[in-house]
PDB file of N, CA and C in Angstrom:
ATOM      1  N   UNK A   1       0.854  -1.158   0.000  1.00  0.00           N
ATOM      2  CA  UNK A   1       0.000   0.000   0.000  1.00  0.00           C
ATOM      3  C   UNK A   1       0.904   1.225   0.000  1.00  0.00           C
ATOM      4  N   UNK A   2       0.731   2.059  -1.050  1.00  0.00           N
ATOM      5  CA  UNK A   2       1.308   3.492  -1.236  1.00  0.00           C
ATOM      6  C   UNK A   2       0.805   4.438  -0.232  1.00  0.00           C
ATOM      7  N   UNK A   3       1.445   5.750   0.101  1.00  0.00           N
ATOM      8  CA  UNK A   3       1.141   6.270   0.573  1.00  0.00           C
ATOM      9  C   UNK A   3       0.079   7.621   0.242  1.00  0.00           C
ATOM     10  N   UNK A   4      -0.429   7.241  -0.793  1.00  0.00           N
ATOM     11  CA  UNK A   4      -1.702   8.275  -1.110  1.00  0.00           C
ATOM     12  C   UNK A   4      -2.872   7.194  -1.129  1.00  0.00           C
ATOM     13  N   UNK A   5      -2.420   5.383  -0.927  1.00  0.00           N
ATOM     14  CA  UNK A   5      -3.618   4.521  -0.852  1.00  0.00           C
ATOM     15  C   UNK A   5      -3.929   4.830   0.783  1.00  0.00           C
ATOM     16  N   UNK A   6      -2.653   5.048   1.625  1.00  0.00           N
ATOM     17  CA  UNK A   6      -2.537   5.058   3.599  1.00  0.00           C
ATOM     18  C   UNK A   6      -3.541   6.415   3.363  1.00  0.00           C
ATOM     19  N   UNK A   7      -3.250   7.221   3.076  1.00  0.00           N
ATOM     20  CA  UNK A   7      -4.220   8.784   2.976  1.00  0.00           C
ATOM     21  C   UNK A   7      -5.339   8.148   2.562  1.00  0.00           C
ATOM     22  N   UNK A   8      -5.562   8.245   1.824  1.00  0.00           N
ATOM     23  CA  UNK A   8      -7.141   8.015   1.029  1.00  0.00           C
ATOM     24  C   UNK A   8      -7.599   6.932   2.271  1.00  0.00           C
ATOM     25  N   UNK A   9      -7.212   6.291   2.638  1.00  0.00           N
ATOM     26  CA  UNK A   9      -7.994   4.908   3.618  1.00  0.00           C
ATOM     27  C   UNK A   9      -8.005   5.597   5.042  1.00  0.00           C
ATOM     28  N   UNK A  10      -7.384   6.590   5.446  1.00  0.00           N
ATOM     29  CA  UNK A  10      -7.300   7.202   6.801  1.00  0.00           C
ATOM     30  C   UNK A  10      -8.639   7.835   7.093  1.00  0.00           C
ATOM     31  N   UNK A  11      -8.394   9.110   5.413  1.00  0.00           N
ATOM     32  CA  UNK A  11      -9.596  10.138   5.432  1.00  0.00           C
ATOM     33  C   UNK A  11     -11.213   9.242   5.003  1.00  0.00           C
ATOM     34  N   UNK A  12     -11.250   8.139   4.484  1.00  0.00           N
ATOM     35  CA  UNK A  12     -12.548   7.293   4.764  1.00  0.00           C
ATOM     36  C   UNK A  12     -13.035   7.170   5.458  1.00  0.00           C
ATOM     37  N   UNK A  13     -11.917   6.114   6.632  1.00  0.00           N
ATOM     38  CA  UNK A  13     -12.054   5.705   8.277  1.00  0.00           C
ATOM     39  C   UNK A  13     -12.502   7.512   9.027  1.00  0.00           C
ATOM     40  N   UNK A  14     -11.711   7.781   8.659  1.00  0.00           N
ATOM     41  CA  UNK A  14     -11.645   9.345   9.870  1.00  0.00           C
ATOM     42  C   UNK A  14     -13.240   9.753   9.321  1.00  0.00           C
ATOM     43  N   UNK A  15     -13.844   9.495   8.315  1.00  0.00           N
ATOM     44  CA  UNK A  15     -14.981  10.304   8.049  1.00  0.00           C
ATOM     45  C   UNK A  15     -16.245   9.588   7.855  1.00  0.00           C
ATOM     46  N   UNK A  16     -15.852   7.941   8.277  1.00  0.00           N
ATOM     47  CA  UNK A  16     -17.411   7.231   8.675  1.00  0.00           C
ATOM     48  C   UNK A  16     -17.336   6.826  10.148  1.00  0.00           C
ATOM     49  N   UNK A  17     -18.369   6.797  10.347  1.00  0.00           N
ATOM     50  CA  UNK A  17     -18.473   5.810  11.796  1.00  0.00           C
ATOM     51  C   UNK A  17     -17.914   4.289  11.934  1.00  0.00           C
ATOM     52  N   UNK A  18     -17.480   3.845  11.173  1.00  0.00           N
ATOM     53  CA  UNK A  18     -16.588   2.482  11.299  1.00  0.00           C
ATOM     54  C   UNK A  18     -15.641   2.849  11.771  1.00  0.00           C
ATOM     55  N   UNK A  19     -14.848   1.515  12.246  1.00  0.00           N
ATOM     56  CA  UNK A  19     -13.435   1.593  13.062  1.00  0.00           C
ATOM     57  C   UNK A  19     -12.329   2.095  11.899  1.00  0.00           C
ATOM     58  N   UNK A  20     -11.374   2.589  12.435  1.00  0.00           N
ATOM     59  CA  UNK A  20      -9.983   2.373  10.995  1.00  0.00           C
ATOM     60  C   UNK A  20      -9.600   1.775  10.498  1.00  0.00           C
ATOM     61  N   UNK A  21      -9.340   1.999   9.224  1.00  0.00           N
ATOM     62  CA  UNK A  21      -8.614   0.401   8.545  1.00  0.00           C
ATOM     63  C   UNK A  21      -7.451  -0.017   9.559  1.00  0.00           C
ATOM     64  N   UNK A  22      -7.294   0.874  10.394  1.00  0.00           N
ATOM     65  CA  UNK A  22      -5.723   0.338  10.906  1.00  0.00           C
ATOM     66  C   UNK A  22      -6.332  -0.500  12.144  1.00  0.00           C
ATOM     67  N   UNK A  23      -7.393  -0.406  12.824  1.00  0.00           N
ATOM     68  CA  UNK A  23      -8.261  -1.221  13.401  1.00  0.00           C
ATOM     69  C   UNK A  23      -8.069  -2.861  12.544  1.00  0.00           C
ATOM     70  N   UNK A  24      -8.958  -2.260  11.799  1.00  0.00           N
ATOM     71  CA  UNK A  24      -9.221  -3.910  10.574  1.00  0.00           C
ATOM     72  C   UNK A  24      -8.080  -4.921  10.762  1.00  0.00           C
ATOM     73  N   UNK A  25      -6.570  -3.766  10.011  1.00  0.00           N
ATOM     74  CA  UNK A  25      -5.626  -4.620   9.966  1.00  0.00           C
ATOM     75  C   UNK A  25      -5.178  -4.935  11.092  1.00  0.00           C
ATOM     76  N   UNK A  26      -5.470  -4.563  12.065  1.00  0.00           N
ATOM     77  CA  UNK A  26      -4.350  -4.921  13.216  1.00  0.00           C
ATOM     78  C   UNK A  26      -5.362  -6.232  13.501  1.00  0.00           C
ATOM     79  N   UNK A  27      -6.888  -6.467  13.526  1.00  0.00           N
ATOM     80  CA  UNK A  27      -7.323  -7.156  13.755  1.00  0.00           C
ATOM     81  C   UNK A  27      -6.814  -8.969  12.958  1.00  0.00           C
ATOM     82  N   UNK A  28      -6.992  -8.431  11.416  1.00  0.00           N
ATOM     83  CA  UNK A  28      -6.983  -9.411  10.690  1.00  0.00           C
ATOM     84  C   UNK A  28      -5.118 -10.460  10.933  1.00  0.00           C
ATOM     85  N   UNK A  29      -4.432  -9.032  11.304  1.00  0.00           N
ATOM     86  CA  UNK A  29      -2.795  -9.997  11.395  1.00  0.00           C
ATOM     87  C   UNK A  29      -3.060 -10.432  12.610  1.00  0.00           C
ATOM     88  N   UNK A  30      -3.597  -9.976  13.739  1.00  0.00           N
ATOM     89  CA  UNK A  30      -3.953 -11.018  14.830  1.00  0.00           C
ATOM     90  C   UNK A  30      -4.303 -12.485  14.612  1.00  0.00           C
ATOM     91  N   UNK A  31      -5.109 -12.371  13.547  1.00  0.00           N
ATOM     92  CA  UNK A  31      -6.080 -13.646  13.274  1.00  0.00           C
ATOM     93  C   UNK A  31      -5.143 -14.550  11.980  1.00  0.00           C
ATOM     94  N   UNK A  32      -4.592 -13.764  11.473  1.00  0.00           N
ATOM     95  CA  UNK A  32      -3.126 -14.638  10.322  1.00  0.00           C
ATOM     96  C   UNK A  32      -2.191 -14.867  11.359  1.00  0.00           C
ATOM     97  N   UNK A  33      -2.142 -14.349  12.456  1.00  0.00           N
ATOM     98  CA  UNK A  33      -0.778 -14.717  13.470  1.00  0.00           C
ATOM     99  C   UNK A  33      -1.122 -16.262  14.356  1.00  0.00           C
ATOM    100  N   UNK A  34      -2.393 -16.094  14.645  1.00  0.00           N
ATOM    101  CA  UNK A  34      -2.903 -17.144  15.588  1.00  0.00           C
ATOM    102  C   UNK A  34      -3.214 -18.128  14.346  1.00  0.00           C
ATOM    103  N   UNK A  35      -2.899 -18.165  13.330  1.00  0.00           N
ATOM    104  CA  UNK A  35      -3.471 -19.527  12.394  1.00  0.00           C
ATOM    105  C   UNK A  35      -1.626 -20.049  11.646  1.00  0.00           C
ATOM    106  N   UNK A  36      -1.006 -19.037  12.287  1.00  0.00           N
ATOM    107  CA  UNK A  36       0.508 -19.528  12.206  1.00  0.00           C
ATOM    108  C   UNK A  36       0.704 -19.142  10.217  1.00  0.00           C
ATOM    109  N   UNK A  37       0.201 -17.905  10.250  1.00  0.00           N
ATOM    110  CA  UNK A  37       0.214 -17.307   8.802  1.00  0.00           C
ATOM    111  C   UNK A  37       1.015 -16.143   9.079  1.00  0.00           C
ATOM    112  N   UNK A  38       2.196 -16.441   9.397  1.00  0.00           N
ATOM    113  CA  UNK A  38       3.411 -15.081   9.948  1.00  0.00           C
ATOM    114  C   UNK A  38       3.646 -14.492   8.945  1.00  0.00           C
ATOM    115  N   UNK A  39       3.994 -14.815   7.355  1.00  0.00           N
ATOM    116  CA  UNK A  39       4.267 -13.681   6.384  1.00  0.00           C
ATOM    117  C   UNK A  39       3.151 -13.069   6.391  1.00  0.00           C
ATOM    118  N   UNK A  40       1.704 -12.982   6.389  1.00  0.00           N
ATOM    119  CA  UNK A  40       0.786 -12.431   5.822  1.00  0.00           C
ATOM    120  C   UNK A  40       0.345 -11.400   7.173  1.00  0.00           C
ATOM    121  N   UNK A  41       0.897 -12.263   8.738  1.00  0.00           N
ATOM    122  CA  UNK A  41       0.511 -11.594  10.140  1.00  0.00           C
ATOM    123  C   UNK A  41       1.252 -10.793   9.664  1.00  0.00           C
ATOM    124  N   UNK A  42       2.666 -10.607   9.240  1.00  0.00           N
ATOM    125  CA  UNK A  42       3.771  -9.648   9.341  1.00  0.00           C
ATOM    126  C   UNK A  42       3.452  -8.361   8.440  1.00  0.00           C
ATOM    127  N   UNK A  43       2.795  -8.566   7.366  1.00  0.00           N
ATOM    128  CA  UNK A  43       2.623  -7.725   5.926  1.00  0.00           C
ATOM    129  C   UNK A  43       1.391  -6.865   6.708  1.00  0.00           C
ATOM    130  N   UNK A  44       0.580  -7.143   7.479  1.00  0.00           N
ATOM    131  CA  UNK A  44      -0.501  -6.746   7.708  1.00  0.00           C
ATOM    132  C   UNK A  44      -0.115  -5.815   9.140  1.00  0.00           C
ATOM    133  N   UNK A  45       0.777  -6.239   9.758  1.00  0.00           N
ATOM    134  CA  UNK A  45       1.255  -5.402  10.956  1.00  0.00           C
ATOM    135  C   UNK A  45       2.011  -4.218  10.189  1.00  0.00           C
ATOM    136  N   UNK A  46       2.853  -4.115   9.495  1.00  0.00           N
ATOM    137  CA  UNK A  46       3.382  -3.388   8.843  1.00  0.00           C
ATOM    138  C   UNK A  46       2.655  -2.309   7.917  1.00  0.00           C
ATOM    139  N   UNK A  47       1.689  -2.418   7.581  1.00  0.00           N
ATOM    140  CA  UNK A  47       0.267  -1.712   6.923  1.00  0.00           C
ATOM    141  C   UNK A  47      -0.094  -1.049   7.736  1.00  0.00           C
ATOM    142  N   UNK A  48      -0.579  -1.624   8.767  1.00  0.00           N
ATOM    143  CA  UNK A  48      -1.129  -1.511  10.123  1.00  0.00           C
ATOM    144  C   UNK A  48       0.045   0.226  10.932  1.00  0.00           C
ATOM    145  N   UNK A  49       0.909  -0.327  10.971  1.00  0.00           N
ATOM    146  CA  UNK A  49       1.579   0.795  11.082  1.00  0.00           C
ATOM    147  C   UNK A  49       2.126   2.170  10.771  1.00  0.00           C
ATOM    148  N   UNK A  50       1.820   1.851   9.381  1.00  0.00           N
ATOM    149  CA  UNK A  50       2.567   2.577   8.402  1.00  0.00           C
ATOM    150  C   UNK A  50       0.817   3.810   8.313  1.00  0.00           C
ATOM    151  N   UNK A  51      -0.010   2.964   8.511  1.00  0.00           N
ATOM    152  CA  UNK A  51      -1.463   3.284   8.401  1.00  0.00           C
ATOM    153  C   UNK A  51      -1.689   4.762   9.789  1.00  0.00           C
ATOM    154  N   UNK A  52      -0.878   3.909  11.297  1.00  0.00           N
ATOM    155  CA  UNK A  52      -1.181   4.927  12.185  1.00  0.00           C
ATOM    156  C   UNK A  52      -0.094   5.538  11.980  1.00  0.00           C
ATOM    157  N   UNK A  53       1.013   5.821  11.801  1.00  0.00           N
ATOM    158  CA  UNK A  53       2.246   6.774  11.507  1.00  0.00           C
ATOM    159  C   UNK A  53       1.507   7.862  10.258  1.00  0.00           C
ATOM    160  N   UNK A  54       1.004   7.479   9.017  1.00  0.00           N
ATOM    161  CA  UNK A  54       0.244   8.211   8.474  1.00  0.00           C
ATOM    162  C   UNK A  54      -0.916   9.495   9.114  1.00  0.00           C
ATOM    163  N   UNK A  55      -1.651   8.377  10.144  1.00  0.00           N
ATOM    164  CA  UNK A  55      -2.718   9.570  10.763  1.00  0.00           C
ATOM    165  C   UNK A  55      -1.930  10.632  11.797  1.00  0.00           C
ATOM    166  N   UNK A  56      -0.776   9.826  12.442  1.00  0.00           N
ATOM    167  CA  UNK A  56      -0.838  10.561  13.482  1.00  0.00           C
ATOM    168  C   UNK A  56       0.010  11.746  13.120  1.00  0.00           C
ATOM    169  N   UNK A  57       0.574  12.048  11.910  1.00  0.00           N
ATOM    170  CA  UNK A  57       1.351  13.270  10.818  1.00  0.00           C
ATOM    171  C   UNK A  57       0.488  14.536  10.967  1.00  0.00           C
ATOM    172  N   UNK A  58      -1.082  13.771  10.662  1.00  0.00           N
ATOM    173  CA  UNK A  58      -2.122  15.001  11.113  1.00  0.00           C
ATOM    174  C   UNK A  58      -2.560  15.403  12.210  1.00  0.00           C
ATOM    175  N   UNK A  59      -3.068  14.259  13.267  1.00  0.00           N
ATOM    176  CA  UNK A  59      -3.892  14.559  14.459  1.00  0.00           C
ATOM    177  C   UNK A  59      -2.573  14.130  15.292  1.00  0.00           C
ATOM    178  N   UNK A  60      -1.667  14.648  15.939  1.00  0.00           N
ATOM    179  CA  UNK A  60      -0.730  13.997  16.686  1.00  0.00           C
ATOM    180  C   UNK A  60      -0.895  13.584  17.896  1.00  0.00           C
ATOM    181  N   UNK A  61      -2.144  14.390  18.344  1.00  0.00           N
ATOM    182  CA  UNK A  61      -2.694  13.842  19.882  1.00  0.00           C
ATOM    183  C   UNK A  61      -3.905  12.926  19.637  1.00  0.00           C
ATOM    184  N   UNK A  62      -3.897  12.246  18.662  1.00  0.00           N
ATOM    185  CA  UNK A  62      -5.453  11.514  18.474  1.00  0.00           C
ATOM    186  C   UNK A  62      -4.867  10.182  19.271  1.00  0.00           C
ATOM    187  N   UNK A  63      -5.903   9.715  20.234  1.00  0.00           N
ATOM    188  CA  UNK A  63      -5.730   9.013  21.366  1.00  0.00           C
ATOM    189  C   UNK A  63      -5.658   7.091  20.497  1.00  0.00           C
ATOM    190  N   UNK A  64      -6.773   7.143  19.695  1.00  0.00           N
ATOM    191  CA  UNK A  64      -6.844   6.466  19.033  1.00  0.00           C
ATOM    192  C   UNK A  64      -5.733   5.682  18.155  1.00  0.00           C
ATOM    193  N   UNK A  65      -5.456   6.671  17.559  1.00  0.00           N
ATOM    194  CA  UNK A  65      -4.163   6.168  16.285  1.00  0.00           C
ATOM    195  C   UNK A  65      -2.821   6.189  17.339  1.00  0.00           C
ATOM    196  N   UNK A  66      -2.418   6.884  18.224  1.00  0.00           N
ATOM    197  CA  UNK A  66      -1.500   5.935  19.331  1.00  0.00           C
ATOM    198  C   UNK A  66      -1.793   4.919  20.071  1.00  0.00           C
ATOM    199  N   UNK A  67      -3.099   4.397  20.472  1.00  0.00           N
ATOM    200  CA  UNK A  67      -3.153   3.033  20.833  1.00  0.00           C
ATOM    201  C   UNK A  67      -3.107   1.873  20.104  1.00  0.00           C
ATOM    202  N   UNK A  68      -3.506   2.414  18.784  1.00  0.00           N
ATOM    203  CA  UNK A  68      -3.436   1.373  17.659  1.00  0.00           C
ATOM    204  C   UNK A  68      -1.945   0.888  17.286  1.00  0.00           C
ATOM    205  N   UNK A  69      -1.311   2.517  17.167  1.00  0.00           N
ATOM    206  CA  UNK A  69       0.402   2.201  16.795  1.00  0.00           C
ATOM    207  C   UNK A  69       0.753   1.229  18.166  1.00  0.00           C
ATOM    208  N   UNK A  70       0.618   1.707  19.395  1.00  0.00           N
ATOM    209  CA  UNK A  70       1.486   0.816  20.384  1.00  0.00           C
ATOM    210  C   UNK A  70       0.734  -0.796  20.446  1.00  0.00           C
ATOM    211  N   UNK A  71      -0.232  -1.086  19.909  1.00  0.00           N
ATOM    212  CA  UNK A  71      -0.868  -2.591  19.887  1.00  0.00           C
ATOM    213  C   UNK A  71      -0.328  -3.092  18.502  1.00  0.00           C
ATOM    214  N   UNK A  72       0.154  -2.606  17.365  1.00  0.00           N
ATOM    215  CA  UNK A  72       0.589  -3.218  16.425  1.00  0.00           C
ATOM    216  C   UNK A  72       1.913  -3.359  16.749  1.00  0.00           C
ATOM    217  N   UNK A  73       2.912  -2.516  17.236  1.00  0.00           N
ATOM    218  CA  UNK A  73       4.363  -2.409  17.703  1.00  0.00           C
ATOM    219  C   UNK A  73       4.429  -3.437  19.201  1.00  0.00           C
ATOM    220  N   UNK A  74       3.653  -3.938  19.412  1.00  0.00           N
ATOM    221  CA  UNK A  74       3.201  -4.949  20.655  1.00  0.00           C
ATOM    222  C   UNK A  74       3.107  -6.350  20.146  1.00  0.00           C
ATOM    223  N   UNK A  75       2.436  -6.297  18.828  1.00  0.00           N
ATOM    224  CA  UNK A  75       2.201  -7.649  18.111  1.00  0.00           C
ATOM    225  C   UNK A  75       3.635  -8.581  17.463  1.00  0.00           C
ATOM    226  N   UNK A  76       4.297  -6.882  16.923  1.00  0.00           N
ATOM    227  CA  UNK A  76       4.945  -7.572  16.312  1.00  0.00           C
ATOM    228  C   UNK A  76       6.110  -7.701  17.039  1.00  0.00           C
ATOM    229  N   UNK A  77       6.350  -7.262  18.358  1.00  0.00           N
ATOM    230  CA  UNK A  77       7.796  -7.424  19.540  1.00  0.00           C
ATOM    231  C   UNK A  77       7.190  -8.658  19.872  1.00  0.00           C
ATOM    232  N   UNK A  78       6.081  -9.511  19.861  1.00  0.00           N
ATOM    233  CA  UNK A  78       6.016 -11.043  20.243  1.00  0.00           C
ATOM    234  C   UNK A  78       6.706 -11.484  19.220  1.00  0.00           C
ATOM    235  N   UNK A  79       6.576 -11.263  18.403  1.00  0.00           N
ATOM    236  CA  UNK A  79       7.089 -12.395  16.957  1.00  0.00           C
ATOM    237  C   UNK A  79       8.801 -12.339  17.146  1.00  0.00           C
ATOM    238  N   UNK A  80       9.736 -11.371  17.712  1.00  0.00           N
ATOM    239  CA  UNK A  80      10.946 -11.034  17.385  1.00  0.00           C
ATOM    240  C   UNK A  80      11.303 -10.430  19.158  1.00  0.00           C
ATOM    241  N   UNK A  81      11.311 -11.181  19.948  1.00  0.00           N
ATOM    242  CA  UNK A  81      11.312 -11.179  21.002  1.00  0.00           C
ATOM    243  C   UNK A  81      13.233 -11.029  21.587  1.00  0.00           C
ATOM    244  N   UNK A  82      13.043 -10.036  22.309  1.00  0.00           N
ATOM    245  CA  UNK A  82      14.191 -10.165  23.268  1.00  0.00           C
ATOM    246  C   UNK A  82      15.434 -11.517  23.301  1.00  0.00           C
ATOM    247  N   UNK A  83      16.599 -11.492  22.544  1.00  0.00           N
ATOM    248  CA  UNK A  83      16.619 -13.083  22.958  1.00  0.00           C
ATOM    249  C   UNK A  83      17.661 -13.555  24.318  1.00  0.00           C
ATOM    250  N   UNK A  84      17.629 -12.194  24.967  1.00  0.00           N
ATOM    251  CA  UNK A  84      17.616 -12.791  26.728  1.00  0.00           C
ATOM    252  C   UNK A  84      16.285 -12.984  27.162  1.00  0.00           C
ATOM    253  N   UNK A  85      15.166 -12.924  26.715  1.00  0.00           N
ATOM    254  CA  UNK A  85      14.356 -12.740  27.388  1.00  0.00           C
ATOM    255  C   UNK A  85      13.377 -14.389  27.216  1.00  0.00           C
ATOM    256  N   UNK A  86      13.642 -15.021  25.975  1.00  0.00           N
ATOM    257  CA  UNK A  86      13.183 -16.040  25.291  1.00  0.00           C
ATOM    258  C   UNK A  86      12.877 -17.229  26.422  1.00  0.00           C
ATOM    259  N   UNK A  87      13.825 -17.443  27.159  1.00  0.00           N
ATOM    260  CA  UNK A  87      13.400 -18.189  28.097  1.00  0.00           C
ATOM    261  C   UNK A  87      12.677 -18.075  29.189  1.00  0.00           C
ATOM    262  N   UNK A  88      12.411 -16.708  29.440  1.00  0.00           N
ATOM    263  CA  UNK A  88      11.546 -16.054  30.715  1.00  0.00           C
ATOM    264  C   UNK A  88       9.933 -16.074  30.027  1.00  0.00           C
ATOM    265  N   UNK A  89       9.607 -16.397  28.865  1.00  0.00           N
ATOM    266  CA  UNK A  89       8.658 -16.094  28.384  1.00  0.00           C
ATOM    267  C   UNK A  89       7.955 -17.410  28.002  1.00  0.00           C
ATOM    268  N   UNK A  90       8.743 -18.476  27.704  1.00  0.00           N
ATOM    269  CA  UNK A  90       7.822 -19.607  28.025  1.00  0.00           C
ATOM    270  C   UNK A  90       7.436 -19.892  29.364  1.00  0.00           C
TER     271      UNK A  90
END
């Protein structure tokens, strides 16, 4: 996704009552992550991000598009974990 497709999909979300696409995606790589679909979890976290880094250029205090960025940047520090930490976590 280009970055006039991240615009155009922000100002949609920002202007219906549905959640954000960056909602959607963070949802859907959840659901490719838990079915052990890591390239497609990964492509979709990365969207996902690139999606709230986009909004938050405009609204920088929007409460929203920083909880979204820190739950996608959350998803994907499970996948690529600390590796002192690897054994404290099983």
């Amino acid at each position: 996704m280009n970055n006039q497709e991240l615009s155009d999909s922000f100002s949609i979300a920002r202007a219906s009552a549905a959640p954000p696409a960056g909602i959607d995606l963070l949802e859907d790589a959840s659901e490719a992550l838990q079915q052990k679909s890591y390239d497609d979890g990964i492509a979709k976290l990365s969207r996902a991000i690139d999606f709230f880094k986009m909004g938050l250029k405009s609204k920088p205090h929007d409460k929203t598009l920083r909880e979204g960025l820190a739950k996608a940047w959350t998803l994907l520090s499970k996948l690529f974990p600390e590796p002192s930490l690897i054994d404290t976590l099983e």
